[in-house]
C-alpha atoms as a PDB file:
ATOM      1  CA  UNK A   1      14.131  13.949  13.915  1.00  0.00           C
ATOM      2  CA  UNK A   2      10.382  15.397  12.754  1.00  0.00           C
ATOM      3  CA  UNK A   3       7.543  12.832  13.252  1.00  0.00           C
ATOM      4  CA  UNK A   4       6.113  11.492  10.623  1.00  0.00           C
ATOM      5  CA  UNK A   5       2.484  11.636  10.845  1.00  0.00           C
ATOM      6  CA  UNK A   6      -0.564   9.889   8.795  1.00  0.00           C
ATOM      7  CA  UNK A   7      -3.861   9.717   8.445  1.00  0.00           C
ATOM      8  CA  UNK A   8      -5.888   6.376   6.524  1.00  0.00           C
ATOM      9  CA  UNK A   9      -7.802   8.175   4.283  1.00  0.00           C
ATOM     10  CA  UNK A  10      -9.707   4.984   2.956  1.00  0.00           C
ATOM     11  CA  UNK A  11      -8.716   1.203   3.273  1.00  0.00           C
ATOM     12  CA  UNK A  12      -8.781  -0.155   0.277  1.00  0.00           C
ATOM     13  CA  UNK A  13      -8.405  -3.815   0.919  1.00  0.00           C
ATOM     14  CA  UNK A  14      -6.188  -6.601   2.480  1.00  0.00           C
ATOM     15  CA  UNK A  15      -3.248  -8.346  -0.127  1.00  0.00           C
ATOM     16  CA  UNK A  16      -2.066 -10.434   2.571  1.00  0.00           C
ATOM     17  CA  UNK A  17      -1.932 -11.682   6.159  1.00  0.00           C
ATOM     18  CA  UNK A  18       1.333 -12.952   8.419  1.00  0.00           C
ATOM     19  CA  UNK A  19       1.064 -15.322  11.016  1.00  0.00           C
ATOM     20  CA  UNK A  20       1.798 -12.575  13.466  1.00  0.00           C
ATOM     21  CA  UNK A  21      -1.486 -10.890  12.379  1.00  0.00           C
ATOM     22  CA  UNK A  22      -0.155  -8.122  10.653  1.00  0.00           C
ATOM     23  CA  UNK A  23      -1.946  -7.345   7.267  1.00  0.00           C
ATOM     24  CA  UNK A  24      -0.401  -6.293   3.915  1.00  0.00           C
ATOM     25  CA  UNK A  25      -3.003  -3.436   2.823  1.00  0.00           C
ATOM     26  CA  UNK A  26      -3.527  -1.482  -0.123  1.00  0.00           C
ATOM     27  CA  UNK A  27      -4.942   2.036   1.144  1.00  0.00           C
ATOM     28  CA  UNK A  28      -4.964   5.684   0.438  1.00  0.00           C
ATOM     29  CA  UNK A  29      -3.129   7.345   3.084  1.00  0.00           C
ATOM     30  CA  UNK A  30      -2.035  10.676   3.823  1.00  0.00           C
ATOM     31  CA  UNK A  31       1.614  11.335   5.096  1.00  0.00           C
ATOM     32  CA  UNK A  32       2.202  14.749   6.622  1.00  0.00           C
ATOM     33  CA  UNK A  33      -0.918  16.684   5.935  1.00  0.00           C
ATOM     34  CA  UNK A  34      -0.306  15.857   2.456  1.00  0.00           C
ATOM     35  CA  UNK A  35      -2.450  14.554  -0.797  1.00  0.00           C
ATOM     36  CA  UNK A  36      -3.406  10.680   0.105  1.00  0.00           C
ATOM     37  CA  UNK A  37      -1.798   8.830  -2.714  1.00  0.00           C
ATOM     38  CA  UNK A  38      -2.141   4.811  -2.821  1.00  0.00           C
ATOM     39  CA  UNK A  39      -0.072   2.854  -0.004  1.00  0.00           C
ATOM     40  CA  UNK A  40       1.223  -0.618  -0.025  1.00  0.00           C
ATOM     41  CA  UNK A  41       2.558  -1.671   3.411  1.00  0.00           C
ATOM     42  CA  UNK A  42       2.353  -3.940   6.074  1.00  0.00           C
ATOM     43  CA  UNK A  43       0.534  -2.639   9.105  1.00  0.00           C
ATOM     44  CA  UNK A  44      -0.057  -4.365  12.829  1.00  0.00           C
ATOM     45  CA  UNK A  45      -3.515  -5.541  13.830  1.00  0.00           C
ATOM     46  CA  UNK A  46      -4.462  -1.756  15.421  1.00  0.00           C
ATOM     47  CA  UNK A  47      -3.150   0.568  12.870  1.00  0.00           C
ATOM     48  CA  UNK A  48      -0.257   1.910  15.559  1.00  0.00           C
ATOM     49  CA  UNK A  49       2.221   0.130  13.849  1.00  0.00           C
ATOM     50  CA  UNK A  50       3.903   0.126  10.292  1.00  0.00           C
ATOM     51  CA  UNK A  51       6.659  -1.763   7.858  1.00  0.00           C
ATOM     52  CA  UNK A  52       8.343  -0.009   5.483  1.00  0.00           C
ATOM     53  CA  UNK A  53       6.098   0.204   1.993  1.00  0.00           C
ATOM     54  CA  UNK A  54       5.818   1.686  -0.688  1.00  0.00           C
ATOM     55  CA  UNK A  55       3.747   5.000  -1.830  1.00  0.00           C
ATOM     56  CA  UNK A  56       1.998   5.892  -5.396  1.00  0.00           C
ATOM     57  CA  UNK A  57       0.236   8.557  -7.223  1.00  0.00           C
ATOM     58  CA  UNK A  58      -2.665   8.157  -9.081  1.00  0.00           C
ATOM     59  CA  UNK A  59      -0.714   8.017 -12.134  1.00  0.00           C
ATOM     60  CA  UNK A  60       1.633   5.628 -11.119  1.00  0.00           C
ATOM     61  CA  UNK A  61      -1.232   3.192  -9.859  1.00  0.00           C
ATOM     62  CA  UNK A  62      -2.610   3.341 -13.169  1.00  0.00           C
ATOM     63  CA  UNK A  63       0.786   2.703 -14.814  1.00  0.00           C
ATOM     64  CA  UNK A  64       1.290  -0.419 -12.362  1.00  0.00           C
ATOM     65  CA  UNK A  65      -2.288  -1.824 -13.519  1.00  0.00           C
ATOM     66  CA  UNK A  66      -1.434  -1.106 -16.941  1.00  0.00           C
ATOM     67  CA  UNK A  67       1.910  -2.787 -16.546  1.00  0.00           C
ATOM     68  CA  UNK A  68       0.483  -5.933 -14.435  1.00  0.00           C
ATOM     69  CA  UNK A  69      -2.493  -6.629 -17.191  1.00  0.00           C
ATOM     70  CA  UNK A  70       0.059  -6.383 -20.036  1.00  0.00           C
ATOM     71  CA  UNK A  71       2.363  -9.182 -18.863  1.00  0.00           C
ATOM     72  CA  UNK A  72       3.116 -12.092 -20.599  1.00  0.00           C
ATOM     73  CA  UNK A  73       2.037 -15.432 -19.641  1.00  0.00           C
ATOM     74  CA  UNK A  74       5.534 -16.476 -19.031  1.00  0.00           C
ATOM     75  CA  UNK A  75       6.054 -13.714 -16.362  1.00  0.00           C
ATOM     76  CA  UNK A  76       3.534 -15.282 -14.240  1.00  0.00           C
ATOM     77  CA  UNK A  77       4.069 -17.832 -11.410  1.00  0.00           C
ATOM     78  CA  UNK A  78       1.490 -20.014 -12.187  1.00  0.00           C
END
């Protein structure tokens, strides 16, 4: 199996945080040498470690913005 390599391009910010210490981030990361696009995953304390997540484009970030500011007040939580 090839290795999957990555570089954090730029962290972005921390959603969450488990009890473990691992952090739910949103950063741009590059997988493979590739373009960075926008990562949402759960990473351990030092970086070394990953869950799985998810990965976006620029254009799908801005569709997911667009899509979370346009919901109705009955598809919140609150």
């Amino acid at each position: 199996m090839a290795e999957i390599t990555f570089e954090i391009v730029k962290e972005l910010g921390v959603i969450s945080e488990n009890a473990k210490g691992w952090t739910r981030e949103l950063n741009l990361v590059s997988w493979n040498g590739r373009e960075a696009k926008y990562d949402i995953r759960d990473w351990s304390p030092d970086h070394s470690r990953m869950g799985k997540g998810v990965s976006l484009t620029e254009e799908e970030m801005q569709k997911l913005v667009e899509l979370f500011g346009a919901r109705n007040e009955e598809d919140s939580f609150e």
